[in-house]
C-alpha atoms as a PDB file:
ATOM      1  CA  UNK A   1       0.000   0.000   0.000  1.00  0.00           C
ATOM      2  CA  UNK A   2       1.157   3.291  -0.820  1.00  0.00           C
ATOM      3  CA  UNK A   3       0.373   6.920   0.066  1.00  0.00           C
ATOM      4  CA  UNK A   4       2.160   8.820  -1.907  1.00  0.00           C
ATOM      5  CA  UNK A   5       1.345  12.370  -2.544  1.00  0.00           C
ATOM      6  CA  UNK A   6       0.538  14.049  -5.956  1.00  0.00           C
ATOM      7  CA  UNK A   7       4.451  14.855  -5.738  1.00  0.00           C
ATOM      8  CA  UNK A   8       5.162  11.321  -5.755  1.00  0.00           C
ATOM      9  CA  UNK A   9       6.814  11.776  -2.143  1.00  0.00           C
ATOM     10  CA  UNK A  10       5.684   8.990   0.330  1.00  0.00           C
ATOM     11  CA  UNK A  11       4.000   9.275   2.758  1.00  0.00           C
ATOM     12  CA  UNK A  12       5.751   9.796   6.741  1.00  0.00           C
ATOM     13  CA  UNK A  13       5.073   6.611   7.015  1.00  0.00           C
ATOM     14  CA  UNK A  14       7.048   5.264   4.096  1.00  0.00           C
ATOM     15  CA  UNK A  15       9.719   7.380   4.721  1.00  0.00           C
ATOM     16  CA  UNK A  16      10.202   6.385   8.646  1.00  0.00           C
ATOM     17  CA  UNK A  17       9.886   2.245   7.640  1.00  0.00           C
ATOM     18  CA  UNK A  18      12.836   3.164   5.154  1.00  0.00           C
ATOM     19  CA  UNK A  19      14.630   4.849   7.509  1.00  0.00           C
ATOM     20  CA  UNK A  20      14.271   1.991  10.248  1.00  0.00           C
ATOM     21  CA  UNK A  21      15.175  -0.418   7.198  1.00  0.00           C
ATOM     22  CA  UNK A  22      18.238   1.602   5.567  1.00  0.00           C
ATOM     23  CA  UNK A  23      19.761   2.357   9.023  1.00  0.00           C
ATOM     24  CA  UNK A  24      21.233  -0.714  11.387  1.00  0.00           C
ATOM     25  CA  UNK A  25      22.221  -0.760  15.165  1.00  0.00           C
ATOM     26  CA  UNK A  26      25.921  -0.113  14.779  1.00  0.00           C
ATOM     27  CA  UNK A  27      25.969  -1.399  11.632  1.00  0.00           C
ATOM     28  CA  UNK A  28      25.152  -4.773  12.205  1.00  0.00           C
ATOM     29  CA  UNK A  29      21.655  -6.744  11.007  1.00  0.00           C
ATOM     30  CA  UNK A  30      19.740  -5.920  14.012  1.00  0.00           C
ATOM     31  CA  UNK A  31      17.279  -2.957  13.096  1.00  0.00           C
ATOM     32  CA  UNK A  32      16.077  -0.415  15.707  1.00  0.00           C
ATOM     33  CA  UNK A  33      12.945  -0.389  17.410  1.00  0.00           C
ATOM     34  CA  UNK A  34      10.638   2.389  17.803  1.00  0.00           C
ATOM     35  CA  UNK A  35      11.509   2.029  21.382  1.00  0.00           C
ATOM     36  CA  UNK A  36      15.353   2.924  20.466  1.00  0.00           C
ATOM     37  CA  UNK A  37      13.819   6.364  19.407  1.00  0.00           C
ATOM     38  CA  UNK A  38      11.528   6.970  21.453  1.00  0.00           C
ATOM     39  CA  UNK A  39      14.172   6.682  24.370  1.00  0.00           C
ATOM     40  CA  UNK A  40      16.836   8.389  22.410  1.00  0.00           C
ATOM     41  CA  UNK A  41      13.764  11.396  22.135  1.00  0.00           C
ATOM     42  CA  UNK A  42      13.128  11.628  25.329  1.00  0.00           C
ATOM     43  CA  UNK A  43      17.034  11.417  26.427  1.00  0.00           C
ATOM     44  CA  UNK A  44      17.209  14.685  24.043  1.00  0.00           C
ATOM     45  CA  UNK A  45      14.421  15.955  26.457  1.00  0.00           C
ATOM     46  CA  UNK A  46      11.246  15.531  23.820  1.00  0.00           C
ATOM     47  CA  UNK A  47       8.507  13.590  25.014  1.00  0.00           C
ATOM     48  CA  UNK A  48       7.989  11.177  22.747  1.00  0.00           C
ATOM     49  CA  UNK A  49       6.452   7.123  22.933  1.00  0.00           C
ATOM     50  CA  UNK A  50       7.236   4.202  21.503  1.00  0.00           C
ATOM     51  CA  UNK A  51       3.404   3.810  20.841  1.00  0.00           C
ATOM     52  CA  UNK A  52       3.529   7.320  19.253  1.00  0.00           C
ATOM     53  CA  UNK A  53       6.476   5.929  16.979  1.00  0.00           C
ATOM     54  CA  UNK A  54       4.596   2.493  15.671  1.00  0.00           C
ATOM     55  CA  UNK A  55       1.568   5.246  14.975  1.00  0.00           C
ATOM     56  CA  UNK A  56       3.740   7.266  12.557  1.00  0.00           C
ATOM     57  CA  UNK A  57       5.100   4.059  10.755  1.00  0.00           C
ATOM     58  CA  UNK A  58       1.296   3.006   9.898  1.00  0.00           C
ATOM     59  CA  UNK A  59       0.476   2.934   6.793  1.00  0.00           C
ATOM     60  CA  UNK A  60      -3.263   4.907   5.805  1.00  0.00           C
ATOM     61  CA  UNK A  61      -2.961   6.179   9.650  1.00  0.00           C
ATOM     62  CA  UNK A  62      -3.324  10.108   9.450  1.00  0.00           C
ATOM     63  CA  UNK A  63      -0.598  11.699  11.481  1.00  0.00           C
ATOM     64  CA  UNK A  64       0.154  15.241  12.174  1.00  0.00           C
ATOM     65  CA  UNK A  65       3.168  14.864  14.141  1.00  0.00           C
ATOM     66  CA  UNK A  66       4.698  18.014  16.114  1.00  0.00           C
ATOM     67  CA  UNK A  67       7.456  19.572  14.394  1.00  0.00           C
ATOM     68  CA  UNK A  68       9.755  18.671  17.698  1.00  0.00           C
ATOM     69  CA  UNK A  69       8.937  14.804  17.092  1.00  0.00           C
ATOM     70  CA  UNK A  70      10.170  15.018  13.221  1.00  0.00           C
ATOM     71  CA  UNK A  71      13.650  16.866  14.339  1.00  0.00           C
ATOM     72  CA  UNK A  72      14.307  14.607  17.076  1.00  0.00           C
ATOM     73  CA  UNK A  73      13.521  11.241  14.551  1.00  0.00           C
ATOM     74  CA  UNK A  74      15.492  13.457  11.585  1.00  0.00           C
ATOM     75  CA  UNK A  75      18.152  13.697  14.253  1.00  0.00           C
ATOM     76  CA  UNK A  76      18.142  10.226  15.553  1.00  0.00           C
ATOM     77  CA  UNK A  77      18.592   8.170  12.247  1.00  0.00           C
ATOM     78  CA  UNK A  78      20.488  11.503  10.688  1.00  0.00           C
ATOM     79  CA  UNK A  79      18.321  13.468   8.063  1.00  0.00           C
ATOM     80  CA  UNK A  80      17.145  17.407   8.450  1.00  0.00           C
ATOM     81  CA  UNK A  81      14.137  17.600   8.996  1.00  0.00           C
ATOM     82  CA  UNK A  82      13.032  18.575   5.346  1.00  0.00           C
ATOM     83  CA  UNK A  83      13.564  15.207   4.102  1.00  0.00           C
ATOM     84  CA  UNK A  84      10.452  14.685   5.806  1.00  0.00           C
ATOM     85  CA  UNK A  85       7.784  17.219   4.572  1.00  0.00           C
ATOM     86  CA  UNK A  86       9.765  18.756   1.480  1.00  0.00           C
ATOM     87  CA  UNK A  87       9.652  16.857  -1.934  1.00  0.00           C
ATOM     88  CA  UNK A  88      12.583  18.496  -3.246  1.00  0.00           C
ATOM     89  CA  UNK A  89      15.059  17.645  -0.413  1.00  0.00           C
ATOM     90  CA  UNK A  90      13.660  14.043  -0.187  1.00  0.00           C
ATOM     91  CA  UNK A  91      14.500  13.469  -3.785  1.00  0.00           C
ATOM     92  CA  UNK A  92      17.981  15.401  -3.483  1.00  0.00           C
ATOM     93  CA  UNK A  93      18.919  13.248  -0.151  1.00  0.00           C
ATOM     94  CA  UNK A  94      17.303   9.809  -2.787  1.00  0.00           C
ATOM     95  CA  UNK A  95      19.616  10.486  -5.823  1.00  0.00           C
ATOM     96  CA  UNK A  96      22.788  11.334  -3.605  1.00  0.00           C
ATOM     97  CA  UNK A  97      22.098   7.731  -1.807  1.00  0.00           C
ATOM     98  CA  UNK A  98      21.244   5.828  -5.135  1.00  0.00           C
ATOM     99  CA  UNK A  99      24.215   7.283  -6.953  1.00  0.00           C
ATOM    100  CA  UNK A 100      26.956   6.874  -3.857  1.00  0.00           C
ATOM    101  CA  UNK A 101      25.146   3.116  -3.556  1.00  0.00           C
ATOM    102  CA  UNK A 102      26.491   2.648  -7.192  1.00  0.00           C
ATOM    103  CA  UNK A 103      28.866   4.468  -7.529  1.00  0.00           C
ATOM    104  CA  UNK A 104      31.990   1.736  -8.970  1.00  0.00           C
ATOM    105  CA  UNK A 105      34.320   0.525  -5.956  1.00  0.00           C
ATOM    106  CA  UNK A 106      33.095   2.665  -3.169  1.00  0.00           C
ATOM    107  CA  UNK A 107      31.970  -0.061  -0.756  1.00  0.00           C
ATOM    108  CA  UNK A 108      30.627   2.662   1.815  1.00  0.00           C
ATOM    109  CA  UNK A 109      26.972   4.298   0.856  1.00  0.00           C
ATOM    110  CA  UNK A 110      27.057   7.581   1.784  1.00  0.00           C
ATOM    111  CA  UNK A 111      23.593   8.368   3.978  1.00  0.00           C
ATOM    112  CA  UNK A 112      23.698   9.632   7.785  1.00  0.00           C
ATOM    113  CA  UNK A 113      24.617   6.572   9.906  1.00  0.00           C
ATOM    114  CA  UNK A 114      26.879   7.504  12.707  1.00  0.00           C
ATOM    115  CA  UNK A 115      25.239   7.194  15.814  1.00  0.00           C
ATOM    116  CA  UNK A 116      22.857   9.758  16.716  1.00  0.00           C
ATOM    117  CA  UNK A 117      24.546  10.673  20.062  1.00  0.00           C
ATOM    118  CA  UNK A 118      28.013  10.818  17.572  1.00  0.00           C
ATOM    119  CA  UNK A 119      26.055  13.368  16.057  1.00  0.00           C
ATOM    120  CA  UNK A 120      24.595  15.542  18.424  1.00  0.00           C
ATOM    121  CA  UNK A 121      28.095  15.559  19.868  1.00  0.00           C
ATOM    122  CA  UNK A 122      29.572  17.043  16.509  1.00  0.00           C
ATOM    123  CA  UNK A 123      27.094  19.341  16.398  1.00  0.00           C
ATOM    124  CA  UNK A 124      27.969  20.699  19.754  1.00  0.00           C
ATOM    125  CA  UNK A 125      31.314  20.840  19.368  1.00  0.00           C
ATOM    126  CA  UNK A 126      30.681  22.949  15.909  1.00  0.00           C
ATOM    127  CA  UNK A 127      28.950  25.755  17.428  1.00  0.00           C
ATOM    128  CA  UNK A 128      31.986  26.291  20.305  1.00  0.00           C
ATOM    129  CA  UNK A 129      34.336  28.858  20.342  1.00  0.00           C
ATOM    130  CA  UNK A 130      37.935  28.370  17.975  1.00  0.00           C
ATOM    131  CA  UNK A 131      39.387  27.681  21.709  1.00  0.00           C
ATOM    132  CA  UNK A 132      37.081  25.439  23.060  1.00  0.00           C
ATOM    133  CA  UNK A 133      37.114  23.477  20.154  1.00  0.00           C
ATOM    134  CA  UNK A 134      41.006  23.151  20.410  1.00  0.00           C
ATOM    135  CA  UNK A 135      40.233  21.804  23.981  1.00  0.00           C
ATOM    136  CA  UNK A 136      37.477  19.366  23.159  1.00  0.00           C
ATOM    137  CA  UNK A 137      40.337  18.401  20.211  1.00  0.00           C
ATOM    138  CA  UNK A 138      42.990  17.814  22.894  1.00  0.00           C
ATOM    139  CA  UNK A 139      41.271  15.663  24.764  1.00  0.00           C
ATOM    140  CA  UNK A 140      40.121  13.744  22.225  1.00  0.00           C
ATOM    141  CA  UNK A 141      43.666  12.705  21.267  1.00  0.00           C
ATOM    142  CA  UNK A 142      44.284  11.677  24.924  1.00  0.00           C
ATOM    143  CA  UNK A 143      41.569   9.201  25.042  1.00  0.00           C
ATOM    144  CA  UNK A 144      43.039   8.217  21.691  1.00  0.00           C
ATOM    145  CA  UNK A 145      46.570   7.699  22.672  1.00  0.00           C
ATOM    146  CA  UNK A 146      44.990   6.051  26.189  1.00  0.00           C
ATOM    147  CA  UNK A 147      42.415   3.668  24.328  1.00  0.00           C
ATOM    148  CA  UNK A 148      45.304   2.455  21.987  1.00  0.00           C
ATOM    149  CA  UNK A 149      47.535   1.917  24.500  1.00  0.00           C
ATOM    150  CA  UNK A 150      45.004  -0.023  26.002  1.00  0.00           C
ATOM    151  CA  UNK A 151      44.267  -2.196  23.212  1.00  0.00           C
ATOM    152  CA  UNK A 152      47.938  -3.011  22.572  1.00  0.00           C
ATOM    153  CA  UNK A 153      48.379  -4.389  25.989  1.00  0.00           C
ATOM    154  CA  UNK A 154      45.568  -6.583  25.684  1.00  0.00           C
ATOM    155  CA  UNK A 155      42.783  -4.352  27.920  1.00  0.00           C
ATOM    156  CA  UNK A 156      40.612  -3.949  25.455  1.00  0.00           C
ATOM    157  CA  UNK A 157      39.124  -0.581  24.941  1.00  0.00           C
END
């Protein structure tokens, strides 16, 4: 069943089961639930269920979510929040992942997949001062140097 608009977008609900299909718990197999972003929502401080999640992905199910609920799910799996509701940047974000997906000897497909905290984090960090951001750099090469260390003794890291 589709619901696709006289744009040819589809519908939220299409667009969130792709999402939850495309994008994998750290890469592996094993797909996140809507309780993964529901809790990841509400970490980010927006109330959000997993019931309310499982609502969006149904198909023929009207939904009107809150602006603050398609952020915090464009954040989570890594899209803006136009890919959404705009036709335009959907299609723009579709080509760019069908032409990096066969594109010849690039093994990586380029769409959002770092972890959504990873993200948030980078974000952060981007909007600090030229100072702080040499701080934030310094300490990431000491947990670096530390964690390697670590994993050429044998600690694991």
């Amino acid at each position: 069943m589709s619901d696709r608009g006289s744009d040819g977008m589809p519908s939220l609900a299409e667009v969130l089961n792709t999402l939850f299909q495309r994008h994998t718990k750290d890469g592996k197999r094993k797909a996140y639930s809507n309780e993964d972003v529901a809790s990841w929502a509400r970490s980010q401080g927006i109330e959000m269920s997993q019931t309310h999640v499982w609502n969006l992905r149904q198909l023929g199910r009207p939904s009107d979510p809150r602006v603050s609920h398609i952020k915090i799910i464009g954040e989570f799996f890594g899209y803006q929040p136009g890919y959404f509701i705009d036709p335009q940047v959907y299609w723009e974000v579709e080509r760019r992942i069908a032409r990096d997906r066969h594109a010849p000897g690039d093994a990586e497909v380029d769409v959002p997949s770092q972890p959504a905290a990873s993200r948030v984090m980078l974000r952060k960090v981007a909007k600090m001062s030229p100072e702080s951001q040499a701080l934030i750099q310094g300490l990431i090469d000491q947990v670096s140097v530390l964690e390697q260390g670590s994993a050429q003794n044998g600690d694991g890291a």
